[in-house]
C-alpha atoms as a PDB file:
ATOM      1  CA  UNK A   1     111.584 104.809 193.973  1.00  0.00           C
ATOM      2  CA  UNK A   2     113.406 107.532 193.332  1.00  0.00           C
ATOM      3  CA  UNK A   3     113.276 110.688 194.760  1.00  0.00           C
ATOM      4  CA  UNK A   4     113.899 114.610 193.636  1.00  0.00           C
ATOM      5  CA  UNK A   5     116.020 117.333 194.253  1.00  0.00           C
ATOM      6  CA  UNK A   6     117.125 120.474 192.448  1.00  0.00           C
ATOM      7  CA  UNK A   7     120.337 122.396 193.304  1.00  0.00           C
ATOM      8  CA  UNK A   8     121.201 125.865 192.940  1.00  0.00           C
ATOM      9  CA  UNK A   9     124.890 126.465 191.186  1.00  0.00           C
ATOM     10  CA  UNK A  10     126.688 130.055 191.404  1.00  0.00           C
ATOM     11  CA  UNK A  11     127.466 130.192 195.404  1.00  0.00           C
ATOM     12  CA  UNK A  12     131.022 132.033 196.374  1.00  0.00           C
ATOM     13  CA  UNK A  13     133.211 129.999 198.569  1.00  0.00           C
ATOM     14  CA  UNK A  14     134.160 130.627 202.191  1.00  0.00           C
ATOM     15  CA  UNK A  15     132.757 129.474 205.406  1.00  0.00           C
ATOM     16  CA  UNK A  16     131.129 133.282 205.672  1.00  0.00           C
ATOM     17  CA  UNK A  17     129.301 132.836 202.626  1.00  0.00           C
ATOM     18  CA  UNK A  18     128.257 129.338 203.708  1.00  0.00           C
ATOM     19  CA  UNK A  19     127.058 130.581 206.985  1.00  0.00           C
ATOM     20  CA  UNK A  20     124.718 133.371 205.568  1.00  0.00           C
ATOM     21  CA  UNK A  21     123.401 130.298 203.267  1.00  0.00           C
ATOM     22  CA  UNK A  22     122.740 127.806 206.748  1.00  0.00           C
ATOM     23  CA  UNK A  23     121.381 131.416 208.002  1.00  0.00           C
ATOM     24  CA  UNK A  24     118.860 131.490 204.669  1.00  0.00           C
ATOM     25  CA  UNK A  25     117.659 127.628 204.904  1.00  0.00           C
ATOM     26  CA  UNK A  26     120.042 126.520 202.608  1.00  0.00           C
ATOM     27  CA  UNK A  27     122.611 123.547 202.717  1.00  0.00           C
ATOM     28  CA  UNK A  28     126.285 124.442 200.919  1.00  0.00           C
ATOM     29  CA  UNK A  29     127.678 121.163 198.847  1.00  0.00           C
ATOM     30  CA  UNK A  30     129.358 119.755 196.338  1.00  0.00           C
ATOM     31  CA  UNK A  31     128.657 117.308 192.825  1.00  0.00           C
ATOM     32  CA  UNK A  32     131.006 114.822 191.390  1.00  0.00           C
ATOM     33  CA  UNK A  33     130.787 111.522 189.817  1.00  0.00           C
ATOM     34  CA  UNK A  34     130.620 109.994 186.073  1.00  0.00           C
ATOM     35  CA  UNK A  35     134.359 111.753 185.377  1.00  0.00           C
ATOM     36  CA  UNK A  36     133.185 115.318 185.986  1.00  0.00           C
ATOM     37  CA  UNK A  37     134.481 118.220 187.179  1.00  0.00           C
ATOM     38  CA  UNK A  38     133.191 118.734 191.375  1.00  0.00           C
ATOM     39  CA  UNK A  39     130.810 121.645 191.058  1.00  0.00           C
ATOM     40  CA  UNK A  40     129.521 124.153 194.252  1.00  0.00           C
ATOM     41  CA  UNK A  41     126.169 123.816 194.812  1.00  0.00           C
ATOM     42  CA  UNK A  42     123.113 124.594 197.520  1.00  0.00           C
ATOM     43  CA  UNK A  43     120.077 122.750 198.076  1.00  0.00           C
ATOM     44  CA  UNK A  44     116.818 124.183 200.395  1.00  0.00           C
ATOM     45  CA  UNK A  45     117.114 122.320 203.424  1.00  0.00           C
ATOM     46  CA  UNK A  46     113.753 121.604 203.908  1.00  0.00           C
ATOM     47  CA  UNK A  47     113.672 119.624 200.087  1.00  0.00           C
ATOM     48  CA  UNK A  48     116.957 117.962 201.478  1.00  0.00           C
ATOM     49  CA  UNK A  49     115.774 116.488 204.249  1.00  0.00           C
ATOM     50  CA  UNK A  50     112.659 115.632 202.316  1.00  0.00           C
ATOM     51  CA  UNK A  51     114.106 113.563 199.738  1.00  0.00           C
ATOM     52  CA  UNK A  52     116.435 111.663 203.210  1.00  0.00           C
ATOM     53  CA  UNK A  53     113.586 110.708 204.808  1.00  0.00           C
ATOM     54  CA  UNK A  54     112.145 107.621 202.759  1.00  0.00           C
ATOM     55  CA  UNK A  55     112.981 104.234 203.816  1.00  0.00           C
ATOM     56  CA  UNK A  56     115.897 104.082 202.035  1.00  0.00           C
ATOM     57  CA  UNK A  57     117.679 107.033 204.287  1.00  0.00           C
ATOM     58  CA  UNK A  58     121.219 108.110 203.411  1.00  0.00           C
ATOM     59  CA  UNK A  59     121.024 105.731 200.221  1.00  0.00           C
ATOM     60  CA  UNK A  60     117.631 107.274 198.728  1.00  0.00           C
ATOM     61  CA  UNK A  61     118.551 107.460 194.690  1.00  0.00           C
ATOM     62  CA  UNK A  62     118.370 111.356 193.994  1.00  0.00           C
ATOM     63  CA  UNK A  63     117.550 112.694 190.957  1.00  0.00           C
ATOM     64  CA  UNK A  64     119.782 115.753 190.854  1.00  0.00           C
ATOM     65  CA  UNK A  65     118.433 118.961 188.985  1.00  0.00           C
ATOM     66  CA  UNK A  66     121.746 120.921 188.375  1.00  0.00           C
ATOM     67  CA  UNK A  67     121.506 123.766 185.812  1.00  0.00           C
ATOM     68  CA  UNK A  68     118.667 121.921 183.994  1.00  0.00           C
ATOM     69  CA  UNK A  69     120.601 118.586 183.800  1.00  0.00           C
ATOM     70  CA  UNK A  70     118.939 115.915 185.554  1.00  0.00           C
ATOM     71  CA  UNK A  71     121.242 112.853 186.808  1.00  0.00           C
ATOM     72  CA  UNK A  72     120.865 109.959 189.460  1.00  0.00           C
ATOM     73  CA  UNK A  73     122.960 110.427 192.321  1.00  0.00           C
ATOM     74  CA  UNK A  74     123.481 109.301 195.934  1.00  0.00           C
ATOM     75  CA  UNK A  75     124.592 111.292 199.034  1.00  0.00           C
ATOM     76  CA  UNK A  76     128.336 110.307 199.741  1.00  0.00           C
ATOM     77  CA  UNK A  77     128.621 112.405 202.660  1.00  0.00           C
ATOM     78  CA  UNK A  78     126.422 114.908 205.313  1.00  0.00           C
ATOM     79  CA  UNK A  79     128.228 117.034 208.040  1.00  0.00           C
ATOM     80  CA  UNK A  80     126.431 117.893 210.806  1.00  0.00           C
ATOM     81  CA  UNK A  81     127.162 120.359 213.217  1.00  0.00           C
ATOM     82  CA  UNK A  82     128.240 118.888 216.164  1.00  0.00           C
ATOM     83  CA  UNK A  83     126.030 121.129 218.857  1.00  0.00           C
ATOM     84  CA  UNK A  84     122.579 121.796 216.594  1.00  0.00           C
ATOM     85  CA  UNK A  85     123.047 118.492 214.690  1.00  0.00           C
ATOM     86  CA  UNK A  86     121.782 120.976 211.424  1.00  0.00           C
ATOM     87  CA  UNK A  87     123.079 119.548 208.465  1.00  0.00           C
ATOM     88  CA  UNK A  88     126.206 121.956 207.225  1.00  0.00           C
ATOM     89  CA  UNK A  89     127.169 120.764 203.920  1.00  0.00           C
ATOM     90  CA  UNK A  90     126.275 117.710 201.567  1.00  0.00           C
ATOM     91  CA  UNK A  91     128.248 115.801 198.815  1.00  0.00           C
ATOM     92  CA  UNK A  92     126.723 114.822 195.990  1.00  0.00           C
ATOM     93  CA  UNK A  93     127.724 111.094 193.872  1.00  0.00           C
ATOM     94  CA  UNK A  94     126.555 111.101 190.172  1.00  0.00           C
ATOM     95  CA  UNK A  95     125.545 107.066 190.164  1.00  0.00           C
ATOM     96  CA  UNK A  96     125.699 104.789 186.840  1.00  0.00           C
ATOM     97  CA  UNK A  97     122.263 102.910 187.326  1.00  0.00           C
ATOM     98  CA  UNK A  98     123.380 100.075 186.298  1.00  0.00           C
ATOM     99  CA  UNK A  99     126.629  99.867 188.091  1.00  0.00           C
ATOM    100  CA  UNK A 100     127.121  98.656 191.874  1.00  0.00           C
ATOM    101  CA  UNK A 101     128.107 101.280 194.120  1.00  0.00           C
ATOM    102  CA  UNK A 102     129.180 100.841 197.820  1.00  0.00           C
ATOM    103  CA  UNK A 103     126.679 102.106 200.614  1.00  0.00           C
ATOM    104  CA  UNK A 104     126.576 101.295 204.358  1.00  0.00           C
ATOM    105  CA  UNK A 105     122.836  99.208 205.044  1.00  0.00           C
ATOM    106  CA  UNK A 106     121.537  99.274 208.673  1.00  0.00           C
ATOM    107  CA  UNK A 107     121.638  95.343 209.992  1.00  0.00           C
ATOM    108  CA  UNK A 108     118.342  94.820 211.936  1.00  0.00           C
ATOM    109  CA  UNK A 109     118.260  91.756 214.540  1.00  0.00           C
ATOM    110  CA  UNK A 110     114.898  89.217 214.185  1.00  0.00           C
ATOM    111  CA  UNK A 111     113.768  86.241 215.557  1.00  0.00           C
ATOM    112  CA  UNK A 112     113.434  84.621 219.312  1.00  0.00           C
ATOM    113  CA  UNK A 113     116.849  83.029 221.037  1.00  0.00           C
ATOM    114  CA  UNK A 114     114.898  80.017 222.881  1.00  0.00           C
ATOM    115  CA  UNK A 115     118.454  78.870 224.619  1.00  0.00           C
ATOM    116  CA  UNK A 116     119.926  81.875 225.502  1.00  0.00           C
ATOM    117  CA  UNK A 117     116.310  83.079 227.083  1.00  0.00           C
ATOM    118  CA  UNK A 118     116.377  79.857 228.899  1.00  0.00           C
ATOM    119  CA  UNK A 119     119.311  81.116 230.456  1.00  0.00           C
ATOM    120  CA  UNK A 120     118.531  84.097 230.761  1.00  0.00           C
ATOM    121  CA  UNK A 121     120.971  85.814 228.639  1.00  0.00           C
ATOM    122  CA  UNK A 122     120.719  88.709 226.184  1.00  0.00           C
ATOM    123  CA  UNK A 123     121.505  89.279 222.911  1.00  0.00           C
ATOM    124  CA  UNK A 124     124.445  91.979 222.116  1.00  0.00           C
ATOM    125  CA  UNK A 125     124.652  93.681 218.460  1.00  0.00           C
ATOM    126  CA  UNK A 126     128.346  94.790 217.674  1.00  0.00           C
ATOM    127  CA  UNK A 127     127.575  95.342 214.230  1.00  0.00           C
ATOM    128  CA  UNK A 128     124.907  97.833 213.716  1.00  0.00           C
ATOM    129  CA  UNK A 129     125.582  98.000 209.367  1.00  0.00           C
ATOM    130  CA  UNK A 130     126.998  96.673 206.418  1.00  0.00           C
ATOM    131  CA  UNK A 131     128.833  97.792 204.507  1.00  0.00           C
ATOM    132  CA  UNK A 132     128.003  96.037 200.922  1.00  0.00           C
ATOM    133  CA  UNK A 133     127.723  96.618 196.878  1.00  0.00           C
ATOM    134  CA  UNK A 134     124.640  96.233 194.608  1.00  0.00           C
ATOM    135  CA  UNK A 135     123.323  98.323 192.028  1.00  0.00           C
ATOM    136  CA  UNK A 136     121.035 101.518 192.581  1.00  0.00           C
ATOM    137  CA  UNK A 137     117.632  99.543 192.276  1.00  0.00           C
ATOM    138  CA  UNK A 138     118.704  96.823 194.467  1.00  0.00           C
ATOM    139  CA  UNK A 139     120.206  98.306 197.499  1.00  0.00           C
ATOM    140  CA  UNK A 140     118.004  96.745 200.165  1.00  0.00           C
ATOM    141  CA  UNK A 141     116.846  99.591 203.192  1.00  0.00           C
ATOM    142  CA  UNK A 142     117.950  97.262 205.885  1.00  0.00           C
ATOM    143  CA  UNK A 143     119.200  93.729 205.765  1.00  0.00           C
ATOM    144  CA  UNK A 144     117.723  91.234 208.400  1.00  0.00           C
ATOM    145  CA  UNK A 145     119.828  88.672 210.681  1.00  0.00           C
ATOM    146  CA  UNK A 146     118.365  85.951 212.255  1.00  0.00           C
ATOM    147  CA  UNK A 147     119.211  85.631 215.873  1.00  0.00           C
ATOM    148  CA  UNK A 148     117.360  82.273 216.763  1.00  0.00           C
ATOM    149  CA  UNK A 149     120.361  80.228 216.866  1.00  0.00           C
ATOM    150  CA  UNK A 150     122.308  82.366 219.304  1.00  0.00           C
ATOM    151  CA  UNK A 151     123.384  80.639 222.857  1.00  0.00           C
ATOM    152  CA  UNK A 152     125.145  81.691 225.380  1.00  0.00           C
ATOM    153  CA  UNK A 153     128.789  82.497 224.284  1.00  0.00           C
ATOM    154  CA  UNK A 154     127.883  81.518 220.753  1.00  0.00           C
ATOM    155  CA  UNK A 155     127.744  84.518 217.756  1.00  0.00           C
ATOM    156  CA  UNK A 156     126.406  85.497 214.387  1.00  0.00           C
ATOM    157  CA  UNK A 157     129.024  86.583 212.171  1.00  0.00           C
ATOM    158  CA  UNK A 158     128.837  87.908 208.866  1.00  0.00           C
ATOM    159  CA  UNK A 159     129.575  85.295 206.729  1.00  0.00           C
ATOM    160  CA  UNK A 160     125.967  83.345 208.035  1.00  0.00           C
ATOM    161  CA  UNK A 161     124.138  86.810 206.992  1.00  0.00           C
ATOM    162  CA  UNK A 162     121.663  85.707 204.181  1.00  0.00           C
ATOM    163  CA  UNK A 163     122.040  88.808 201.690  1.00  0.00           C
ATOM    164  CA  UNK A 164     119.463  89.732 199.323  1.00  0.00           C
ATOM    165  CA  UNK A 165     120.078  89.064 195.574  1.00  0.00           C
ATOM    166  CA  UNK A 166     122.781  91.021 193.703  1.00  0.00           C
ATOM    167  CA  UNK A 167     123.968  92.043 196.743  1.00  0.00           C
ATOM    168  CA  UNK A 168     128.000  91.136 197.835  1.00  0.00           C
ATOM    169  CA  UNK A 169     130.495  92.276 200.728  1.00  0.00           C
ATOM    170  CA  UNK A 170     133.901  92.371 201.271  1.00  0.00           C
ATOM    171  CA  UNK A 171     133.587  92.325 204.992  1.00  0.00           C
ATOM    172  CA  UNK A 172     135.437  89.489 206.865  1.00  0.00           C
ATOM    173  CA  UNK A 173     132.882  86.934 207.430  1.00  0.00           C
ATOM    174  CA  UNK A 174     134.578  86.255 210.197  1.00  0.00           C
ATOM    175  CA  UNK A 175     133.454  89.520 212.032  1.00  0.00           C
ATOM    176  CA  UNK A 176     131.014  88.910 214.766  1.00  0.00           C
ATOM    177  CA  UNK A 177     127.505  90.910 213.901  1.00  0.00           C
ATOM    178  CA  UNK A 178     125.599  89.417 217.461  1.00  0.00           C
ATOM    179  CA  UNK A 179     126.502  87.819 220.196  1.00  0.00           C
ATOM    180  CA  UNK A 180     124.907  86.007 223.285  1.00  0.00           C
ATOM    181  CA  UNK A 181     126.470  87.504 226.785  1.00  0.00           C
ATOM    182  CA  UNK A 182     125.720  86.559 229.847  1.00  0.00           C
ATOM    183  CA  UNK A 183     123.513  88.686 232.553  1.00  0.00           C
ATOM    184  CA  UNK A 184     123.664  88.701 236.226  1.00  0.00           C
ATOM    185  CA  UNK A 185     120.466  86.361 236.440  1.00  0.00           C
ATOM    186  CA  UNK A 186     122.402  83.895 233.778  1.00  0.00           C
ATOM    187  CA  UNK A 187     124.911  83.600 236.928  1.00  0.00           C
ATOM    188  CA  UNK A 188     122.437  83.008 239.297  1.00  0.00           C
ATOM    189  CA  UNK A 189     120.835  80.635 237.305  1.00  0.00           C
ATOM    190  CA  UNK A 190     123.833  78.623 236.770  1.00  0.00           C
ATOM    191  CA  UNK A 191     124.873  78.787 240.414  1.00  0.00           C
ATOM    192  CA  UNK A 192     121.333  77.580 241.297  1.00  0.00           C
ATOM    193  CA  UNK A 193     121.299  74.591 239.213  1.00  0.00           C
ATOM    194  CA  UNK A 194     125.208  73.737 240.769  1.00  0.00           C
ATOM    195  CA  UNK A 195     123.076  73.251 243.805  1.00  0.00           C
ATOM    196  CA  UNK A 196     125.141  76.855 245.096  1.00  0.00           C
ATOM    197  CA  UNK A 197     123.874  79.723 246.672  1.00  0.00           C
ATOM    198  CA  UNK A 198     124.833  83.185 244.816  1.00  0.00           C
ATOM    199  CA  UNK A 199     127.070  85.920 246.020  1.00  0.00           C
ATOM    200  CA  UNK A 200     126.796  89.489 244.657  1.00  0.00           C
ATOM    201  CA  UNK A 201     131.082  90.453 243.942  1.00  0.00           C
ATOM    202  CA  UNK A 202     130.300  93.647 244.745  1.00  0.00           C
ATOM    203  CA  UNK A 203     128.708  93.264 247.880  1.00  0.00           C
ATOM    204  CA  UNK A 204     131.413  90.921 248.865  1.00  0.00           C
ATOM    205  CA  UNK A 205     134.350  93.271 247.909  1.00  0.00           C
ATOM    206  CA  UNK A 206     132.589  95.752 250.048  1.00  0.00           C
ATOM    207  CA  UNK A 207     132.155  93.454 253.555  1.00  0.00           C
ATOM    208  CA  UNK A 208     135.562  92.166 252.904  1.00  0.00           C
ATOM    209  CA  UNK A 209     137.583  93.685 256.073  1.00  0.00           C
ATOM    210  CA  UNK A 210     140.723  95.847 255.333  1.00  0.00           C
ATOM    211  CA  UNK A 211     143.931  93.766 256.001  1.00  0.00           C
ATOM    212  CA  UNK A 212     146.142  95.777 258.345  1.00  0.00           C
END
């Protein structure tokens, strides 16, 4: 679903003019897409961060209010400052509905490892999204990965992520998403079923005697 904004054309440039705007509650940006010309705009930041907090996050579809003209749009990019973590200026896409656009989905990790819980591993994520295509009203909020098969050593890479329909990427599938590493008990259990008693490194290292 989409959601609604309005922005407010007519601010000077300058970073002193945008900080008396952060100062009033309002977010300095920018609108381009569809072949037109980028345009300076502000938003309220309360309505911003509104219309960013669906399910759909960062790729909500916007419908942008700009001097009475109402188009779909995306946010392309959202600086932050890097103390307050207040949102200091926005860019605004102007989106074809029916054309596929490229957005960044969050990958979220589901299902039990039986194997690597036997031996007592744990599961590492190295990918944490996606970057993919699909049109507007099929950009999925997350995408899941099954993690059942993992082992120990073994991976999920990208090419054995099921993607929903009319959804592509042009990631390597080769690129590992999850992978199952090893924990101090997995060592402990492997020593213990070599019939061999474990030895903490680090404790060894430390009672090891200085050579002279």
């Amino acid at each position: 679903m989409d959601v609604s904004l309005t922005a407010h054309t007519g601010r000077s440039p300058g970073s002193r003019s945008s900080g008396r705007l952060r100062a009033e509650g309002k977010v300095p940006g920018v609108v381009y897409g569809l072949g037109s010309e980028p345009i300076a705009v502000t938003v309220d930041y309360p309505d911003l961060r509104r219309a960013l907090t669906t399910d759909a996050g960062l790729n909500a579809l916007i419908d942008l209010t700009v001097n009475g003209e109402t188009n779909l749009s995306v946010v392309k990019d959202m600086q932050r400052d890097p103390v307050r973590r207040n949102v200091t200026h926005v860019d605004f896409m102007l989106i074809d509905r029916n054309a596929a656009l490229e957005v960044d989905v969050p990958l979220n990790l589901v299902g039990e490892a039986p194997k690597l819980e036997a031996m007592k591993g744990m599961i590492d994520q190295l990918l944490y999204s996606l970057t993919v295509k699909a049109k507007p009203g099929t950009i999925p909020t997350q995408i899941d990965v099954d993690v059942s098969g993992i082992e120990l050593g073994s991976q999920v890479r990208v090419g054995e992520v099921v993607l929903p329909d009319g959804v592509t990427t042009e990631v390597d599938p080769e690129s590992p998403v999850a992978v199952g590493s090893a924990t101090r008990s997995t060592i402990i259990l492997q020593q213990a079923l070599k019939g061999e008693e474990y030895v903490d490194p680090d404790a060894a290292t430390a009672e090891a005697p200085e050579s002279e």
